[in-house]
Protein backbone atom coordinates (compact mmCIF):
# COMPACT_ATOMS: atom_id res chain seq x y z
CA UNK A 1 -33.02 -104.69 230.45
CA UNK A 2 -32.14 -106.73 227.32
CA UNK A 3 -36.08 -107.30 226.43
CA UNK A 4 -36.26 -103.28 227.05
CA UNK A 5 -34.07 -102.38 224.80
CA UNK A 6 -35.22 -104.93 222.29
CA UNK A 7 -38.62 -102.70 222.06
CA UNK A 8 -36.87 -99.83 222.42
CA UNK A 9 -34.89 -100.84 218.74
CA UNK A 10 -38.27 -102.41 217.24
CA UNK A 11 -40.44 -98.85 217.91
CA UNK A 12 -37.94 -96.81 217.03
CA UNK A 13 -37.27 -98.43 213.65
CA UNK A 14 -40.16 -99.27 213.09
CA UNK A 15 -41.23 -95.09 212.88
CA UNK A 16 -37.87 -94.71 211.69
CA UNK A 17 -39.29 -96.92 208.09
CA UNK A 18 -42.37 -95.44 208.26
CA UNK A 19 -41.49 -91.49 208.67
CA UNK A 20 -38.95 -92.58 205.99
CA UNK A 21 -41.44 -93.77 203.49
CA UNK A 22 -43.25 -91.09 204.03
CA UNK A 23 -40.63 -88.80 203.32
CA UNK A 24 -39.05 -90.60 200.33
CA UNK A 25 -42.81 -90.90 199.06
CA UNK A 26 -43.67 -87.43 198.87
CA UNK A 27 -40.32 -86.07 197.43
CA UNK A 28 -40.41 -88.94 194.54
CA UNK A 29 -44.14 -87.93 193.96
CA UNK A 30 -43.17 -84.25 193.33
CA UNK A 31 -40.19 -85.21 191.38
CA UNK A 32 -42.45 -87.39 189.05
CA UNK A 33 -45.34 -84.53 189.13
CA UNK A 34 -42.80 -81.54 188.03
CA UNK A 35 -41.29 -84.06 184.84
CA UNK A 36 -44.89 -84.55 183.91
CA UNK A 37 -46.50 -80.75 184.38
CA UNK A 38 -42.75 -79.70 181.74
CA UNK A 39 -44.78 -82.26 179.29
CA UNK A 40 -48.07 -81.32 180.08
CA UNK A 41 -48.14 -77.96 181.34
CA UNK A 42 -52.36 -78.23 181.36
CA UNK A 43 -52.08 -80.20 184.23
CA UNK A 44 -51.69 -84.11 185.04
CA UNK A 45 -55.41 -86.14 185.17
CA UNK A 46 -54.84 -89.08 188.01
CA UNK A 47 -57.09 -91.46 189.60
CA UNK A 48 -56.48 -93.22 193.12
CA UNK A 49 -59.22 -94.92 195.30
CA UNK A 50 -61.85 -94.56 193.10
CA UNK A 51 -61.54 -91.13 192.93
CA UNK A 52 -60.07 -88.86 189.81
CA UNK A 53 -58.23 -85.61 190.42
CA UNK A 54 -56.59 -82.84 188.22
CA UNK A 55 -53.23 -81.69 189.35
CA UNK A 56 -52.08 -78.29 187.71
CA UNK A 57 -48.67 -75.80 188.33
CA UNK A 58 -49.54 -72.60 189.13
CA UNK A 59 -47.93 -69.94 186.93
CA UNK A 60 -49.66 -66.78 188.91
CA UNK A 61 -50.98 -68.57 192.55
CA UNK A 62 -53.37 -66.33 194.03
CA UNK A 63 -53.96 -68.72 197.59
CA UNK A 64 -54.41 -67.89 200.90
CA UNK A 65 -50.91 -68.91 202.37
CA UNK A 66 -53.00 -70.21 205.53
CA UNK A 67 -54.08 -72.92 202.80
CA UNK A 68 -50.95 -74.28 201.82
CA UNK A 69 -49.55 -77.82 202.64
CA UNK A 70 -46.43 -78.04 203.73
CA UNK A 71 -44.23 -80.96 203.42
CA UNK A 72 -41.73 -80.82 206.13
CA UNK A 73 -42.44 -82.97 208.98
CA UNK A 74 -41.76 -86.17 207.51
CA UNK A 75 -37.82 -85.27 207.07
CA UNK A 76 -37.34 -84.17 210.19
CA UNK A 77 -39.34 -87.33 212.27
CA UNK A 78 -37.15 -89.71 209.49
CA UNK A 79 -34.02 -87.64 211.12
CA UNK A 80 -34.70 -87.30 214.26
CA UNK A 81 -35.63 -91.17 214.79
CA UNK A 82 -32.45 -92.34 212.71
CA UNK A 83 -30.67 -89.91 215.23
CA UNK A 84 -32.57 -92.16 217.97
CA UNK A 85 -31.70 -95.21 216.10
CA UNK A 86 -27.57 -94.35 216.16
CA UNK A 87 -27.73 -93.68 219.67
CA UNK A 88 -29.86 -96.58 221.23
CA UNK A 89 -29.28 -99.71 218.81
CA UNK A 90 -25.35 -98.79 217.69
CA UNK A 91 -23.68 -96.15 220.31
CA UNK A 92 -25.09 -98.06 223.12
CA UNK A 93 -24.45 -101.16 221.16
CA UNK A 94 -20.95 -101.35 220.76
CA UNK A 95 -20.90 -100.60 217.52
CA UNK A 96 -17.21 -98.81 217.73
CA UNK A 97 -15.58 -101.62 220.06
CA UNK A 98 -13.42 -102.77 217.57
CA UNK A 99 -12.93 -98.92 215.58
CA UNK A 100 -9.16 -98.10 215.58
CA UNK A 101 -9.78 -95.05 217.70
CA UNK A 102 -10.70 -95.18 221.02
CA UNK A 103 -14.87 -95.95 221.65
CA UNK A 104 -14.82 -92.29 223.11
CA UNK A 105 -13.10 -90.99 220.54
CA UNK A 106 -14.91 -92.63 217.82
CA UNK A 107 -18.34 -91.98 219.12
CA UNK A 108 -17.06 -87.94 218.46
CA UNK A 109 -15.90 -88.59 215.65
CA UNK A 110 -19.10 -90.04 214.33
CA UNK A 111 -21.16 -87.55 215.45
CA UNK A 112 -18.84 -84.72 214.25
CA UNK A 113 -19.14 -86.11 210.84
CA UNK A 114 -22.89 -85.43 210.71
CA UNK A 115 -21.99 -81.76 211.19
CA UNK A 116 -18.68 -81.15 209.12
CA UNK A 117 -20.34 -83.15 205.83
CA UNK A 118 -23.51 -81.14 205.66
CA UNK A 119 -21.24 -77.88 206.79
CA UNK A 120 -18.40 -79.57 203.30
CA UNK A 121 -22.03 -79.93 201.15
CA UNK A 122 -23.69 -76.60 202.01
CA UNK A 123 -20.71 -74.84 200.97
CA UNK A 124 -19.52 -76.51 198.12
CA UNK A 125 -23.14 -76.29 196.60
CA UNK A 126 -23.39 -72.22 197.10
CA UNK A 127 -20.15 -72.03 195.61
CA UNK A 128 -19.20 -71.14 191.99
CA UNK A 129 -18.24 -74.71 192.18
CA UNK A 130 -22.11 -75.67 192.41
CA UNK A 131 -22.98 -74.12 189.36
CA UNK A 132 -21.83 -76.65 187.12
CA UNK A 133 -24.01 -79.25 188.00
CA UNK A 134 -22.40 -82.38 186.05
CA UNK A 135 -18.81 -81.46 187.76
CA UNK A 136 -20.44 -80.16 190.93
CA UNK A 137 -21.67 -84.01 190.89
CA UNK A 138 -18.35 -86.01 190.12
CA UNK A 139 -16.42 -83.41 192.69
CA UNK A 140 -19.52 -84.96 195.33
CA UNK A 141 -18.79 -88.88 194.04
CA UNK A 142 -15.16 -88.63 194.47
CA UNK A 143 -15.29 -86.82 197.94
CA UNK A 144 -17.93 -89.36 199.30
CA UNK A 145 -16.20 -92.43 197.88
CA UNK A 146 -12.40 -90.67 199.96
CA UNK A 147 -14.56 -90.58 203.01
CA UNK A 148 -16.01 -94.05 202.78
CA UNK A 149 -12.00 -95.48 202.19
CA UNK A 150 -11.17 -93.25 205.49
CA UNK A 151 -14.36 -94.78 207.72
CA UNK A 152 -12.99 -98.07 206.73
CA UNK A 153 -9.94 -97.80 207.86
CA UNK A 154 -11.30 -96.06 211.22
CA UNK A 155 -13.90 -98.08 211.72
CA UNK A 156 -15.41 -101.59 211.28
CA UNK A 157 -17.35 -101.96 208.25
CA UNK A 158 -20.92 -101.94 209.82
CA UNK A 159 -19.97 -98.82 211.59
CA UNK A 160 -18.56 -97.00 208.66
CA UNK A 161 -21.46 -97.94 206.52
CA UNK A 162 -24.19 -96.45 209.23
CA UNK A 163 -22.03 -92.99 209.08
CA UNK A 164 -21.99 -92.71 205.89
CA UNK A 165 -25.71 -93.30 205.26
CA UNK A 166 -25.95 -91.02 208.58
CA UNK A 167 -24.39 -88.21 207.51
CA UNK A 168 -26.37 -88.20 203.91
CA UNK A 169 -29.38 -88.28 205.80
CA UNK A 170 -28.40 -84.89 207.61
CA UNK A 171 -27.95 -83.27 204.34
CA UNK A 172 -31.34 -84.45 202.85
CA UNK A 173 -33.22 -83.22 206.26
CA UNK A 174 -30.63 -80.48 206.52
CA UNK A 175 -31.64 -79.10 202.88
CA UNK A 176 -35.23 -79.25 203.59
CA UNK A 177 -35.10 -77.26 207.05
CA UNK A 178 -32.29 -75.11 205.96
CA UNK A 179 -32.82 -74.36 202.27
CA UNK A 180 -35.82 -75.70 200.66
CA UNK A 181 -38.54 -74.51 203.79
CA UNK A 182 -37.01 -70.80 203.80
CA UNK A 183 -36.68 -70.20 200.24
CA UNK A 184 -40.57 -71.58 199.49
CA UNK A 185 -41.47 -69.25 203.16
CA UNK A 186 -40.34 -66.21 201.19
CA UNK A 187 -41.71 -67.20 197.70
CA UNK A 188 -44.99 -67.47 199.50
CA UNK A 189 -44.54 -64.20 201.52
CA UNK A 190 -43.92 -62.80 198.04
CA UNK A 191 -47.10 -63.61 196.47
CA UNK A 192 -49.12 -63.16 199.70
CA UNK A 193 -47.51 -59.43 199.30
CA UNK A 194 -48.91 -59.49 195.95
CA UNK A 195 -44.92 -59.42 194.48
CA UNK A 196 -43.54 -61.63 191.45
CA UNK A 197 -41.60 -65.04 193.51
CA UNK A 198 -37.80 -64.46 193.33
CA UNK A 199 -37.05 -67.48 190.25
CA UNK A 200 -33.70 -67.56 192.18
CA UNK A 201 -35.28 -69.05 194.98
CA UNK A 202 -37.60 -71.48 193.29
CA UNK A 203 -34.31 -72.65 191.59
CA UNK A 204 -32.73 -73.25 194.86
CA UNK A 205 -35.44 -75.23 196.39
CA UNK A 206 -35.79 -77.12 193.34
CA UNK A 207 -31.99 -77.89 193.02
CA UNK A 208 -31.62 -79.46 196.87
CA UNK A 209 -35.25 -81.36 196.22
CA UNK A 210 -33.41 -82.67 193.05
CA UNK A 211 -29.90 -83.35 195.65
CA UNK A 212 -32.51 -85.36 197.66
CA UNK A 213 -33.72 -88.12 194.99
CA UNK A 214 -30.03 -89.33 194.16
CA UNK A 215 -29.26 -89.27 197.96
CA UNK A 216 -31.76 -91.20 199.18
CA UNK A 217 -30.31 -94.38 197.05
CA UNK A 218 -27.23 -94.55 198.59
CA UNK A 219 -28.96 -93.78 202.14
CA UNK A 220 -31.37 -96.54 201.77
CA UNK A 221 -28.71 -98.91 201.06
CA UNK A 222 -26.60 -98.29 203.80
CA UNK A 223 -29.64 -99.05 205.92
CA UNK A 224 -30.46 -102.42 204.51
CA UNK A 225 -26.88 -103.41 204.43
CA UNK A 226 -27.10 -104.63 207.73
CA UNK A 227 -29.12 -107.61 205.90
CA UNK A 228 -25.54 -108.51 203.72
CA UNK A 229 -22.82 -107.93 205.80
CA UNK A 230 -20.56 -110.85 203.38
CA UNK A 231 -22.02 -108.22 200.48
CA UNK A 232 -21.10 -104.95 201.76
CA UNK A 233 -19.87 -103.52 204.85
CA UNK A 234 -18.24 -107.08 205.70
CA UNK A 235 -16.60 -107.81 202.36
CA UNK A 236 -12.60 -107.45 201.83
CA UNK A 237 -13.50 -104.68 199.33
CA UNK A 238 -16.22 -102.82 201.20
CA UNK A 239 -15.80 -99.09 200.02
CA UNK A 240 -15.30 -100.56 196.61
CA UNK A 241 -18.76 -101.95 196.81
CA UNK A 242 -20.00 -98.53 198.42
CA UNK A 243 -18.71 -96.78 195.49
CA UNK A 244 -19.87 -98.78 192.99
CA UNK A 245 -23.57 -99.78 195.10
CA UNK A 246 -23.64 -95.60 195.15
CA UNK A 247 -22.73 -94.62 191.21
CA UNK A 248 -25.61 -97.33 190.70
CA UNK A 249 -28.29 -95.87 192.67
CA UNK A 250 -27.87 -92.31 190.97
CA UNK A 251 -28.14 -94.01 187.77
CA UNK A 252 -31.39 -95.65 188.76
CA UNK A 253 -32.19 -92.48 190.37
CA UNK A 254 -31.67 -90.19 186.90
CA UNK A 255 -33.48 -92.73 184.69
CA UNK A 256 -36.24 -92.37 186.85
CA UNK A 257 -36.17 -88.78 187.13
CA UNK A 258 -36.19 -88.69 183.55
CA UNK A 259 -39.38 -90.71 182.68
């Protein structure tokens, strides 16, 4: 049984990573394509493989919607796997033995967390709260950085760590299937009925894309911090590191957007 679950963890992480790239590939791509089309609105000349293309934003689209590509798959295999993942290789693992709750307990409080942070996100972010961006942001650091001082006191470090990077992942697959996929569905239906696209809902999409790209830094090290427990999730100061590890990333993660 120990060899089967063994290849169990090794498949399942190992489609976890790639569904993940995948994901994380695509949405940086886009993110670097929209900052070049606002300096180059004639369109973006690229070569790959030999090959050259011209990639161009379409002001007016006249497309079949049959025709379109749509982007959406990736999230939800990169979620559903890492959902896989918390189950098989820490649930089943004992990764709460040693929580301060009971394992029971702190299994359900785990998995509730998933659904009350996207549930605290969604509706802080469609409040009037949301439309200030730069506070809407330091209101988001300062919640996240309460939460990971609470998992540390509830949990061991390693388990506290995997929730948190978790429960961001739910909102970045969560924003995709519940906000980005719709609104771009009914700009599409728009032009397909031969209407102007609501900007409103272009703005939305864009906005929880843009959530995505500083997300994903503070995911991604949660997930290799397995790697440096003495670093992170083991240290004496572990939500200190979180915080600090997580104001880092976005900073990485704005110069980046910015080039």
């Amino acid at each position: 049984m120990e060899a089967v679950g063994e290849w169990a963890n090794l498949f399942v992480r190992w489609f976890h990573v790639f569904a993940g790239i995948l994901w994380i590939g695509s949405t940086w791509y886009f993110t670097w394509l929209d900052r070049q089309l606002q300096l180059d609105p004639a369109g973006v000349w690229m070569v790959h493989s030999g090959g050259f293309y011209l990639v161009e934003k379409q002001r007016d689209p006249k497309v079949d919607p049959a025709r379109i590509h749509w982007f959406r798959f990736e999230a939800l295999f990169t979620w559903l796997s890492g959902l896989l993942l918390l189950l098989l290789v820490y649930y089943m693992g004992g990764l709460m033995d040693d929580s301060a709750l009971p394992e029971g307990q702190a299994i359900a409080l785990g998995i509730g967390l998933l659904v009350v942070g996207w549930l605290a996100y969604d509706l802080f972010w469609i409040s009037p709260l949301g439309k200030r961006p730069l506070a809407g942001a330091a209101a988001s650091y300062l919640a996240l950085v309460a939460l990971a001082w609470a998992l540390t006191r509830l949990f061991n470090g390693r388990a506290a760590y995997i929730h948190l990077g978790a429960m961001m992942g739910t909102i970045m697959a969560l924003n995709v299937w519940l906000r980005i996929l719709p609104a771009q569905k009914k700009l599409v239906a728009a032009i397909a009925a031969g209407q102007p696209p609501d900007a409103g809902l272009a703005e939305q999409a864009k906005n929880r894309s843009k959530h995505n790209t500083f997300i994903i830094l503070p995911v991604v090290m949660t997930m290799i911090s397995s790697h440096f427990p003495t670093a992170t999730y083991g240290s004496e100061y572990n939500w200190q590191v979180f915080a600090v590890l997580t104001l880092l990333g976005w900073g990485v993660a704005k110069v980046v957007r910015e080039r």
